[in-house]
Protein backbone atom coordinates (compact mmCIF):
# COMPACT_ATOMS: atom_id res chain seq x y z
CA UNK A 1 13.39 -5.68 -14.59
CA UNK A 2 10.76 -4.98 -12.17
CA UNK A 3 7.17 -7.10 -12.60
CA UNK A 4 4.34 -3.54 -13.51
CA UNK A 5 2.40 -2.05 -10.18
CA UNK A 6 -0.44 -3.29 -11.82
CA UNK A 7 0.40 -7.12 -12.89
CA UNK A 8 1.02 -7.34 -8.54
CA UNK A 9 -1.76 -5.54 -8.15
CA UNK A 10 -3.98 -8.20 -9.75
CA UNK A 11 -2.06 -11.23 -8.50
CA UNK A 12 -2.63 -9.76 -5.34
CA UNK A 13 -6.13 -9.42 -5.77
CA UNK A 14 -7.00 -12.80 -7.27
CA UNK A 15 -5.06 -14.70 -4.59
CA UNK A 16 -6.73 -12.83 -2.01
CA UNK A 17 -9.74 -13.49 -3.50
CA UNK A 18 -8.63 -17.25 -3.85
CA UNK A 19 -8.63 -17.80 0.39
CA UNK A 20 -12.83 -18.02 0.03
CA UNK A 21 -12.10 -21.21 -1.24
CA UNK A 22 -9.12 -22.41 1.28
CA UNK A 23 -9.99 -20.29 4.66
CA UNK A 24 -13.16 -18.51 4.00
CA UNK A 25 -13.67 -17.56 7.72
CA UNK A 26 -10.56 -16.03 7.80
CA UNK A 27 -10.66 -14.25 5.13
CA UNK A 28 -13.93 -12.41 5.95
CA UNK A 29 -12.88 -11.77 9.21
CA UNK A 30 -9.75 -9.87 7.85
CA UNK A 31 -11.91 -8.01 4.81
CA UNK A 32 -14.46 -6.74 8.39
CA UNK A 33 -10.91 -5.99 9.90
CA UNK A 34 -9.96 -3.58 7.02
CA UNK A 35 -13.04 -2.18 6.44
CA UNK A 36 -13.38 -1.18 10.55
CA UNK A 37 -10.25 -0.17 10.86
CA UNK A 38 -9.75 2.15 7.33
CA UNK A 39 -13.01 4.25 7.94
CA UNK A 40 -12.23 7.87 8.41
CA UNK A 41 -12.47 8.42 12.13
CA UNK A 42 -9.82 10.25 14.39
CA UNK A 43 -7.85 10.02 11.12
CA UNK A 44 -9.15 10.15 7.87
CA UNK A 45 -9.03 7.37 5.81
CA UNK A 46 -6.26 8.30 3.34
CA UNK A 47 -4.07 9.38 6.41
CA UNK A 48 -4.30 5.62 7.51
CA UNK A 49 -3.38 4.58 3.65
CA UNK A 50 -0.41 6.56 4.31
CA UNK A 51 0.71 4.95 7.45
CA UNK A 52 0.20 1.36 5.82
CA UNK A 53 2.55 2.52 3.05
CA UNK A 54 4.92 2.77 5.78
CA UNK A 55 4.13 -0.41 7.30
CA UNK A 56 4.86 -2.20 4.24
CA UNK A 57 8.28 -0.97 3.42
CA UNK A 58 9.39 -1.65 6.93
CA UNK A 59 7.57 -5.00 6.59
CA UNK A 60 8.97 -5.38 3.80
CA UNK A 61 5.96 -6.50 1.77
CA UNK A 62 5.56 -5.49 -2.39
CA UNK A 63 2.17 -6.54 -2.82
CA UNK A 64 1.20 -4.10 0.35
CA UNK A 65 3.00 -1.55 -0.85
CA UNK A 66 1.55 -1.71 -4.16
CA UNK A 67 -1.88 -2.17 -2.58
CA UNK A 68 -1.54 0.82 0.07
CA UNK A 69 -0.10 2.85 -2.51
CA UNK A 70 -3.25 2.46 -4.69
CA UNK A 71 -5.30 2.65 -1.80
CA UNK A 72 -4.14 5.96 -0.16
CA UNK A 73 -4.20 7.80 -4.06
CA UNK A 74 -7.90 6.62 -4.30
CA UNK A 75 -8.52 7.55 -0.70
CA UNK A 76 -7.16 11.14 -1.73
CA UNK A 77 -3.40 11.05 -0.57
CA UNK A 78 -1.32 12.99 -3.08
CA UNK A 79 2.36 11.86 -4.61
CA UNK A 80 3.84 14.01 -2.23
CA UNK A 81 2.38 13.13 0.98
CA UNK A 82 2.92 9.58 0.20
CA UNK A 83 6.71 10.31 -0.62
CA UNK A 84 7.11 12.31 2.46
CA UNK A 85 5.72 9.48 4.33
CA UNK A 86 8.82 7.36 2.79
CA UNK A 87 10.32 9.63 4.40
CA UNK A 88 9.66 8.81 7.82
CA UNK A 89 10.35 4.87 6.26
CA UNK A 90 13.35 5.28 5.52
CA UNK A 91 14.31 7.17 9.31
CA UNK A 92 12.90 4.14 10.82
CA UNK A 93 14.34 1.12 8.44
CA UNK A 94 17.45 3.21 7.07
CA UNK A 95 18.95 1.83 3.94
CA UNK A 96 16.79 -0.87 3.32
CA UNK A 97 13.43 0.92 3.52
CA UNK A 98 15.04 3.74 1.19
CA UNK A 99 15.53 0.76 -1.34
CA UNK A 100 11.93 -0.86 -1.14
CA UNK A 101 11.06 2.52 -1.56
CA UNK A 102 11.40 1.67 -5.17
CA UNK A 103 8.23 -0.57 -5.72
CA UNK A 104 6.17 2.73 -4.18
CA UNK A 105 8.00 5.50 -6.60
CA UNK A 106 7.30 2.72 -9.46
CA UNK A 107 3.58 2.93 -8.47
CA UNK A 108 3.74 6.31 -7.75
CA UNK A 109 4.94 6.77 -11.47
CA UNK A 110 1.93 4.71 -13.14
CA UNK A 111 -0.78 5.97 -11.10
CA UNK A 112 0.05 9.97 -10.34
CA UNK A 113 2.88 10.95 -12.20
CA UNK A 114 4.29 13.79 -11.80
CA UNK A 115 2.79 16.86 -13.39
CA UNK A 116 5.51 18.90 -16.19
């Protein structure tokens, strides 16, 4: 059985969190990275959500997809465009994208279900 969006969610988080201790430079370089790079500009912030869903699954990487997924809904990204951006995953990775594509419909499922 799959480990819940949100228990990788947090493990993400705290290890994250955890490099202060081990590579603090490094870490706050990357947070100044993320925080240049995901302002809206050209592309509005959610759209760049998006594409790191996409990134992830062709990575593959769980905890980013779980983290981009929760990213792009807060950043405004719907179920839908998020799904149709698996989409485009699953043209460039074929078979194994569409199976990591999972780990997104399982956050997808938790955090914007789909309406009845």
């Amino acid at each position: 059985m799959p480990e819940d969006v949100d228990d990788i969610l947090k493990s993400f988080q705290r290890h994250f969190g955890a490099l202060n201790r081990d590579i603090p430079e490094t870490r706050n370089a990357f947070s100044d990275l993320l925080k240049t790079v995901h302002k809206d500009g050209a592309l509005p912030a959610k759209f760049k959500e998006i594409i790191c869903v996409v990134a992830s699954i062709l990575a593959p990487c769980e905890s980013c997809m779980v983290y981009h997924t929760k990213q792009a809904l807060q950043a405004g990204a719907t179920r839908d465009e998020i799904m149709e951006a698996c989409a485009v995953a699953i043209v460039m990775g074929g078979g194994p994208a569409a199976s990591h594509i999972a780990t997104v419909q399982d956050c997808l499922n938790k955090w914007a279900p789909r309406k009845k």
